[in-house]
N, C-alpha and C. Protein backbone atom coordinates (compact mmCIF):
# COMPACT_ATOMS: atom_id res chain seq x y z
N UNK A 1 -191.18 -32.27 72.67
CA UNK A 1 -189.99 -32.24 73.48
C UNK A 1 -188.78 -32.45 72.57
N UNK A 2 -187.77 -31.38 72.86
CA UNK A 2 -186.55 -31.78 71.49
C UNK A 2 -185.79 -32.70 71.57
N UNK A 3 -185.17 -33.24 72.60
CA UNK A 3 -185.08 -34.72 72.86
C UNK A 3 -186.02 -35.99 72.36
N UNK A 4 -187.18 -35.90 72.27
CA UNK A 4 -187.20 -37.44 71.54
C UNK A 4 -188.02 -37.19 70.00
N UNK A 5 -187.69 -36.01 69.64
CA UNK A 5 -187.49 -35.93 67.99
C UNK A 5 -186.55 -35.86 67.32
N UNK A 6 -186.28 -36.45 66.33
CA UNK A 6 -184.69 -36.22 65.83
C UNK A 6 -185.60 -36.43 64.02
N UNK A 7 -184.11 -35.39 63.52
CA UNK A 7 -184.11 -35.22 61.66
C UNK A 7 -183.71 -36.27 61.31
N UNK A 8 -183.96 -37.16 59.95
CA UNK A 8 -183.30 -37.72 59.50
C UNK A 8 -183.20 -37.21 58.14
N UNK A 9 -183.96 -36.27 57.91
CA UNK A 9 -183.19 -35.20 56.49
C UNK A 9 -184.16 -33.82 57.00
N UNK A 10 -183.46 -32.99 55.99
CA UNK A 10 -183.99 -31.44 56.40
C UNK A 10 -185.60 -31.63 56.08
N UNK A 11 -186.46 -32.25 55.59
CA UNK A 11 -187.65 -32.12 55.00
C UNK A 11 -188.83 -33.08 56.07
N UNK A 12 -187.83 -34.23 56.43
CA UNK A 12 -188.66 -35.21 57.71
C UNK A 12 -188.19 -35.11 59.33
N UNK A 13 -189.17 -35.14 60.02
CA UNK A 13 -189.07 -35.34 61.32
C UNK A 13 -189.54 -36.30 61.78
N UNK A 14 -188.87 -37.11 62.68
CA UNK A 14 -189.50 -38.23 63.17
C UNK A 14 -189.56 -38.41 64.51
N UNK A 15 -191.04 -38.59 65.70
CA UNK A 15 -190.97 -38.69 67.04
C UNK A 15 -191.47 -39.69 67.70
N UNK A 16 -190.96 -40.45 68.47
CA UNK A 16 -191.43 -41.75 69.30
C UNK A 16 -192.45 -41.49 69.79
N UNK A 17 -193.97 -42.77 69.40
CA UNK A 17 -195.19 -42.37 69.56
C UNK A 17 -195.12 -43.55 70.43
N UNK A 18 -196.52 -43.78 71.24
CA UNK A 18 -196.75 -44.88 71.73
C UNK A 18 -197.06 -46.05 70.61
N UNK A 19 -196.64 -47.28 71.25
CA UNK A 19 -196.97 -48.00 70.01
C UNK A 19 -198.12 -48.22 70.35
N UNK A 20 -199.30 -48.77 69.73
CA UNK A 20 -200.34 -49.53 69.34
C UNK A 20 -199.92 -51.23 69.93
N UNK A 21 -199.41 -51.52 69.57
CA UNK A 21 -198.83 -52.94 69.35
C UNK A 21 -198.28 -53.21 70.39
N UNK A 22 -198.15 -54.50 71.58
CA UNK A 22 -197.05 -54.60 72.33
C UNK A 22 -195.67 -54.55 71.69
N UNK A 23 -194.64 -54.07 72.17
CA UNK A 23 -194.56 -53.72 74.14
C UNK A 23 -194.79 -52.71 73.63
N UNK A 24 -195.98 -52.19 74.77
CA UNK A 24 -195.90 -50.83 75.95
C UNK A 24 -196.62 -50.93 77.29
N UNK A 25 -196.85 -49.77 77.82
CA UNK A 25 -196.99 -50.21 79.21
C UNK A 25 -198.48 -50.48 79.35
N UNK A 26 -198.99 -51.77 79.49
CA UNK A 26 -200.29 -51.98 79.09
C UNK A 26 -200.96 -51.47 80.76
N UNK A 27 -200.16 -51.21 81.75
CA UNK A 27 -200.56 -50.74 83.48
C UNK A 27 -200.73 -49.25 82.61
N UNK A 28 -200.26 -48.82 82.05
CA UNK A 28 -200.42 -47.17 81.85
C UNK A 28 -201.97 -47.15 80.84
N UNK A 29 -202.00 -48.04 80.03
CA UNK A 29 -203.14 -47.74 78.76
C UNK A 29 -204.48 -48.62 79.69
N UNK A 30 -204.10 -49.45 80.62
CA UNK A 30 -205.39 -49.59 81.30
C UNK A 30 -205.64 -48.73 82.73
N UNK A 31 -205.09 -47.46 83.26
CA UNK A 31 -204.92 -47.08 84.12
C UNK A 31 -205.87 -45.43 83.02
N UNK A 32 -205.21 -45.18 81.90
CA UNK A 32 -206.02 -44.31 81.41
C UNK A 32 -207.46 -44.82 80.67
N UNK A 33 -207.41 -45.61 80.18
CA UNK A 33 -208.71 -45.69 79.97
C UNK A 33 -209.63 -46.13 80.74
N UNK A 34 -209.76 -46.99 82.16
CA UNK A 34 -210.25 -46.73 83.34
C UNK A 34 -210.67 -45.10 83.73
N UNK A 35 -209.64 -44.25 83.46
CA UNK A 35 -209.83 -42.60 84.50
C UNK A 35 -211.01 -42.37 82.99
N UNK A 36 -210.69 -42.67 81.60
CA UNK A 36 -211.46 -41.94 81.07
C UNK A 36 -212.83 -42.56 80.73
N UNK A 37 -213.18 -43.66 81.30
CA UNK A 37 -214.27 -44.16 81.27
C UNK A 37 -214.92 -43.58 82.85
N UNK A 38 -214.27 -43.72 83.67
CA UNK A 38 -215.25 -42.63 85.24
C UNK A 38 -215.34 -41.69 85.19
N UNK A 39 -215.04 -40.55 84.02
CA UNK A 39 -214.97 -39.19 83.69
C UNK A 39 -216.00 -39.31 82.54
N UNK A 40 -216.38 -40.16 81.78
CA UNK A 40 -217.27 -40.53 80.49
C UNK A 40 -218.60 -40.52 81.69
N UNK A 41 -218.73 -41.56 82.24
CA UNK A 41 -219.81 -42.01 83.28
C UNK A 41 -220.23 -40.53 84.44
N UNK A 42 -219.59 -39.96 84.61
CA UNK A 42 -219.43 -38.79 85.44
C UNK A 42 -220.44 -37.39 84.68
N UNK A 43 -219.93 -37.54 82.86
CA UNK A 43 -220.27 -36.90 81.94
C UNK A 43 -221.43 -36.97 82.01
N UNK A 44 -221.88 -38.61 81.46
CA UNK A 44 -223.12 -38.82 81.22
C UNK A 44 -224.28 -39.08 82.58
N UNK A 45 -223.97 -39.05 83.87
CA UNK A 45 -224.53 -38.93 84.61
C UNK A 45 -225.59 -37.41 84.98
N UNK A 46 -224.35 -36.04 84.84
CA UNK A 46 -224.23 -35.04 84.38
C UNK A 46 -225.57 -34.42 83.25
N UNK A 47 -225.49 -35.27 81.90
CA UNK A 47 -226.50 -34.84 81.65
C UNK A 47 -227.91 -35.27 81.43
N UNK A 48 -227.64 -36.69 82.11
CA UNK A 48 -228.89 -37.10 82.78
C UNK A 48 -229.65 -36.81 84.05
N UNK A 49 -229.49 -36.09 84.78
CA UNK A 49 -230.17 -36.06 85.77
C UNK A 49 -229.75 -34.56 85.96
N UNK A 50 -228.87 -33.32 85.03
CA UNK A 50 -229.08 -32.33 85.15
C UNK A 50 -229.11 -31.41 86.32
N UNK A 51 -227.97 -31.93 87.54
CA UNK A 51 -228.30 -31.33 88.83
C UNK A 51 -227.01 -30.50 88.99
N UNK A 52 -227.50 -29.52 89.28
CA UNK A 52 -226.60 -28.31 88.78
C UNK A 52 -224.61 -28.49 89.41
N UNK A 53 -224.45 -29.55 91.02
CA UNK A 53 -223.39 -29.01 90.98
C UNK A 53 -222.47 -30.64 90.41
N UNK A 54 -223.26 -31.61 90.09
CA UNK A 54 -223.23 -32.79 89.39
C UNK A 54 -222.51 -31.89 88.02
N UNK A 55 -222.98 -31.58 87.37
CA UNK A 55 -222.74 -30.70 85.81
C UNK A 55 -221.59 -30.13 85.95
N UNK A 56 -221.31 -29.30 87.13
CA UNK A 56 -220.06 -28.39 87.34
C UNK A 56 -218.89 -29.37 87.21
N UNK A 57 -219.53 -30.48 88.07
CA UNK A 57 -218.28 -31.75 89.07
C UNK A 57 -217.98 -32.14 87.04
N UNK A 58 -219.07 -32.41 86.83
CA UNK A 58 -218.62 -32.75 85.20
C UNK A 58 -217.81 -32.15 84.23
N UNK A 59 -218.24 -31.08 84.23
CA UNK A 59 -217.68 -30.58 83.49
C UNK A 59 -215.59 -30.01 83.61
N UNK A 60 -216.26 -29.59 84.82
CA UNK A 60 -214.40 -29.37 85.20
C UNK A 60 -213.62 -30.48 85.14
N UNK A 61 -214.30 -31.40 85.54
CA UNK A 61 -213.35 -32.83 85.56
C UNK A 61 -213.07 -32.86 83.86
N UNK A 62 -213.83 -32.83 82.99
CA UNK A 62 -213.80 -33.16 81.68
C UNK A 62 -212.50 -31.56 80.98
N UNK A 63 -212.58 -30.92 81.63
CA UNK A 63 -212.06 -29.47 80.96
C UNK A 63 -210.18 -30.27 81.55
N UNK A 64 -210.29 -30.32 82.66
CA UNK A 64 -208.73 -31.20 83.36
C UNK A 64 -208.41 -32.06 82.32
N UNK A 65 -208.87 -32.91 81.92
CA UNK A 65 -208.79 -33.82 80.79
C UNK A 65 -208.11 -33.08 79.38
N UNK A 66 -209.24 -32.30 78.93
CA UNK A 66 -209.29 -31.85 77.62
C UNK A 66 -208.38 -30.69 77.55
N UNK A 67 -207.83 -29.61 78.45
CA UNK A 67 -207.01 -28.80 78.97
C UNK A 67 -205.37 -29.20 78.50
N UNK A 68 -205.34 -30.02 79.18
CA UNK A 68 -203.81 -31.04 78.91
C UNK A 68 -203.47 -31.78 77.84
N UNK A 69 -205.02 -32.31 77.11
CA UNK A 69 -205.04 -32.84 76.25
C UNK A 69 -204.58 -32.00 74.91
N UNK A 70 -204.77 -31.31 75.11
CA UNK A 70 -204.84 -29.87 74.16
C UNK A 70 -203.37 -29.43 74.04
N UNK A 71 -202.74 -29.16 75.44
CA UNK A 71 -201.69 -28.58 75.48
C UNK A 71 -200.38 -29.85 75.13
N UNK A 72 -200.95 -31.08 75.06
CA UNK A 72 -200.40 -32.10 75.04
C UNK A 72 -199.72 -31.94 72.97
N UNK A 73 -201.00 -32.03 72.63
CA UNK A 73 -200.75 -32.13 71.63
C UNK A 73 -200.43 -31.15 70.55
N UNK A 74 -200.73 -30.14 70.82
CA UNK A 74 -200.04 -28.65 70.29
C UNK A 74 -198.83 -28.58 70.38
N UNK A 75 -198.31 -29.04 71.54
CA UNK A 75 -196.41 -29.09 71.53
C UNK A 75 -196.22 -30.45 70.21
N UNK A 76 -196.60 -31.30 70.02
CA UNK A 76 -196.36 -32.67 69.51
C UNK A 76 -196.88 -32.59 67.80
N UNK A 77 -197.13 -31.84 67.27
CA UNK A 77 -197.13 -32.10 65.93
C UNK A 77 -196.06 -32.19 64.85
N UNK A 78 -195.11 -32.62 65.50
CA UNK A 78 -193.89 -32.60 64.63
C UNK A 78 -194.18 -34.08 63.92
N UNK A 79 -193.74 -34.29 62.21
CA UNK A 79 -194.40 -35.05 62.11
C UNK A 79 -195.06 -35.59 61.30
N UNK A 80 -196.25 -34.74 61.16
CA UNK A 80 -197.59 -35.32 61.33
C UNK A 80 -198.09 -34.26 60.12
N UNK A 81 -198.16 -34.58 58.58
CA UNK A 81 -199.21 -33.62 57.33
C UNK A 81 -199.41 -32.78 58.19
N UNK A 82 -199.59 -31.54 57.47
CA UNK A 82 -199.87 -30.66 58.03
C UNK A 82 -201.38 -30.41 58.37
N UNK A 83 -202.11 -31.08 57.05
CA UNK A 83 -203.88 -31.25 57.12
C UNK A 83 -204.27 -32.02 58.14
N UNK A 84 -203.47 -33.47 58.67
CA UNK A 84 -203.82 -33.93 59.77
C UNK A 84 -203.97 -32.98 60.96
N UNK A 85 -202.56 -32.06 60.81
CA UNK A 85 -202.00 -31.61 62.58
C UNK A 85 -203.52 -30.69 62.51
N UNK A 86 -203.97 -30.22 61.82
CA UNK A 86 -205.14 -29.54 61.80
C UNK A 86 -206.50 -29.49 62.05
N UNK A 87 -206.22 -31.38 61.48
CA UNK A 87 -207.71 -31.35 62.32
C UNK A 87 -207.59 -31.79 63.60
N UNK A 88 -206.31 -32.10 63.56
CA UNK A 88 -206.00 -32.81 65.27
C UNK A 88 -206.53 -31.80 66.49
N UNK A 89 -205.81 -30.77 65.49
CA UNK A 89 -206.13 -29.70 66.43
C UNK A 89 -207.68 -28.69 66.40
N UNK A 90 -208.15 -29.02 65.60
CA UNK A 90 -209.34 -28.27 66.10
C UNK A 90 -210.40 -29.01 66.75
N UNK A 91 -210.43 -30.50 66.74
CA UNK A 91 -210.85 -31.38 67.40
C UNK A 91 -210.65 -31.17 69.07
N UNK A 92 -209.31 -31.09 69.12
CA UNK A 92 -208.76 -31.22 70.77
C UNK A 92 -208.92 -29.21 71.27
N UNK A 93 -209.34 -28.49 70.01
CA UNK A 93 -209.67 -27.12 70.48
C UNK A 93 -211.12 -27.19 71.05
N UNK A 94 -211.95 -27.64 70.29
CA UNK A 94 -213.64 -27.98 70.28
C UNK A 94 -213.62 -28.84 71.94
N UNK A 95 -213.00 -29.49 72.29
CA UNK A 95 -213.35 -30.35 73.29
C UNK A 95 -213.16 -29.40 74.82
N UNK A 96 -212.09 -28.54 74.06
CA UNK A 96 -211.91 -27.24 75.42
C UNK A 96 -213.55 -26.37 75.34
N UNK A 97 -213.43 -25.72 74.25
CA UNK A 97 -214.46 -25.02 74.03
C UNK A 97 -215.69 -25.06 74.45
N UNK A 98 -216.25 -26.22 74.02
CA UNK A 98 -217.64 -26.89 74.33
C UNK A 98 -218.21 -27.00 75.88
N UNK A 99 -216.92 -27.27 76.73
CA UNK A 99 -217.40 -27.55 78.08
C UNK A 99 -217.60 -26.52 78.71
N UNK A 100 -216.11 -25.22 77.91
CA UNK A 100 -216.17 -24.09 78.54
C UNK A 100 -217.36 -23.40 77.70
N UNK A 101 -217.49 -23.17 77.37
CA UNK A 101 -219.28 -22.93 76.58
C UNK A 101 -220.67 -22.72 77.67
N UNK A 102 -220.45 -24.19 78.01
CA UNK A 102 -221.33 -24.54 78.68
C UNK A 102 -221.07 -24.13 80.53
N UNK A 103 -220.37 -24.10 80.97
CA UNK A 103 -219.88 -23.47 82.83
C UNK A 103 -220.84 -22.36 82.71
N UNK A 104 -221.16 -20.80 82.04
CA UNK A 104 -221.84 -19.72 82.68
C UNK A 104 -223.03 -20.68 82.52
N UNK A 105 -223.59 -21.33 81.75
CA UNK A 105 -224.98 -21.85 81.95
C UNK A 105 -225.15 -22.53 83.17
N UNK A 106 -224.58 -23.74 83.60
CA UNK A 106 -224.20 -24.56 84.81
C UNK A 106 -224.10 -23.41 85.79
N UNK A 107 -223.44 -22.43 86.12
CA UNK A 107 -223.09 -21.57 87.05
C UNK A 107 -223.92 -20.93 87.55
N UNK A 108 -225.24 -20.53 86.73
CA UNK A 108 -226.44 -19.85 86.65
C UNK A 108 -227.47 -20.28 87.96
N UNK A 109 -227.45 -19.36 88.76
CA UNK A 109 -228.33 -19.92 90.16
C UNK A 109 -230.10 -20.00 89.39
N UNK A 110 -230.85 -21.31 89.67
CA UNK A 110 -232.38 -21.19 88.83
C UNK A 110 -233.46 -19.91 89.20
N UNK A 111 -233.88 -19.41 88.25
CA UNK A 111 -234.79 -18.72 88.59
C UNK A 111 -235.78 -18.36 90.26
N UNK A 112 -235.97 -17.94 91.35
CA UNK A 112 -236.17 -17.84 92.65
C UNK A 112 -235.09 -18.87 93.55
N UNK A 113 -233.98 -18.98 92.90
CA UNK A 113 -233.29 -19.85 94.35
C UNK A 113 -232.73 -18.22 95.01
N UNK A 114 -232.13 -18.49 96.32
CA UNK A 114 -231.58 -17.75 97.09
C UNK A 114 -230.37 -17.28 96.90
């Protein structure tokens, strides 16, 4: 967003990250890692018990996640080595990929169903 990056010479960019450290909004960092631990549990339910529309419920929920996540951070590499922004990004590419990978398999009605 070009608003909360600003130059402080032609060669650096600098953009307000969340801190690590208080203050920040500790209702926001326990409100997401709550959603991403019932989406983890959702995951791994998913491929434990392998029931076909369980997998779907999984997987899309996880693609919503990783979707945004993706698009999140592709705008946001200002910054950031360029070798980092790279693996940042093929990491948060792989996490799209993988789930979508996997949907025609999930989608697949079993052998004699109706």
């Amino acid at each position: 967003m070009a608003g909360r990056c600003s130059s402080r010479r032609a060669s650096t960019t600098t953009c307000r990250r969340v801190d690590w450290t208080p203050p920040y909004s500790e209702h926001l960092f326990r409100d997401f890692g709550s959603t991403t631990l019932g989406i983890g549990i959702v995951v791994a339910a998913a491929a434990i018990w392998l029931e076909r529309r369980l997998v779907l419920v999984a997987l899309l929920a996880y693609l919503a996640y990783s979707v945004t996540h993706l698009a999140f951070h592709a705008d946001h590499l200002n910054g950031d080595s360029p070798g980092w922004s790279a693996v940042l990004l093929a990491f948060t590419i792989l996490s799209v990929l993988l789930p979508l990978a996997l949907l025609p398999a999930a989608l697949r009605r079993p052998r004699g169903a109706g």
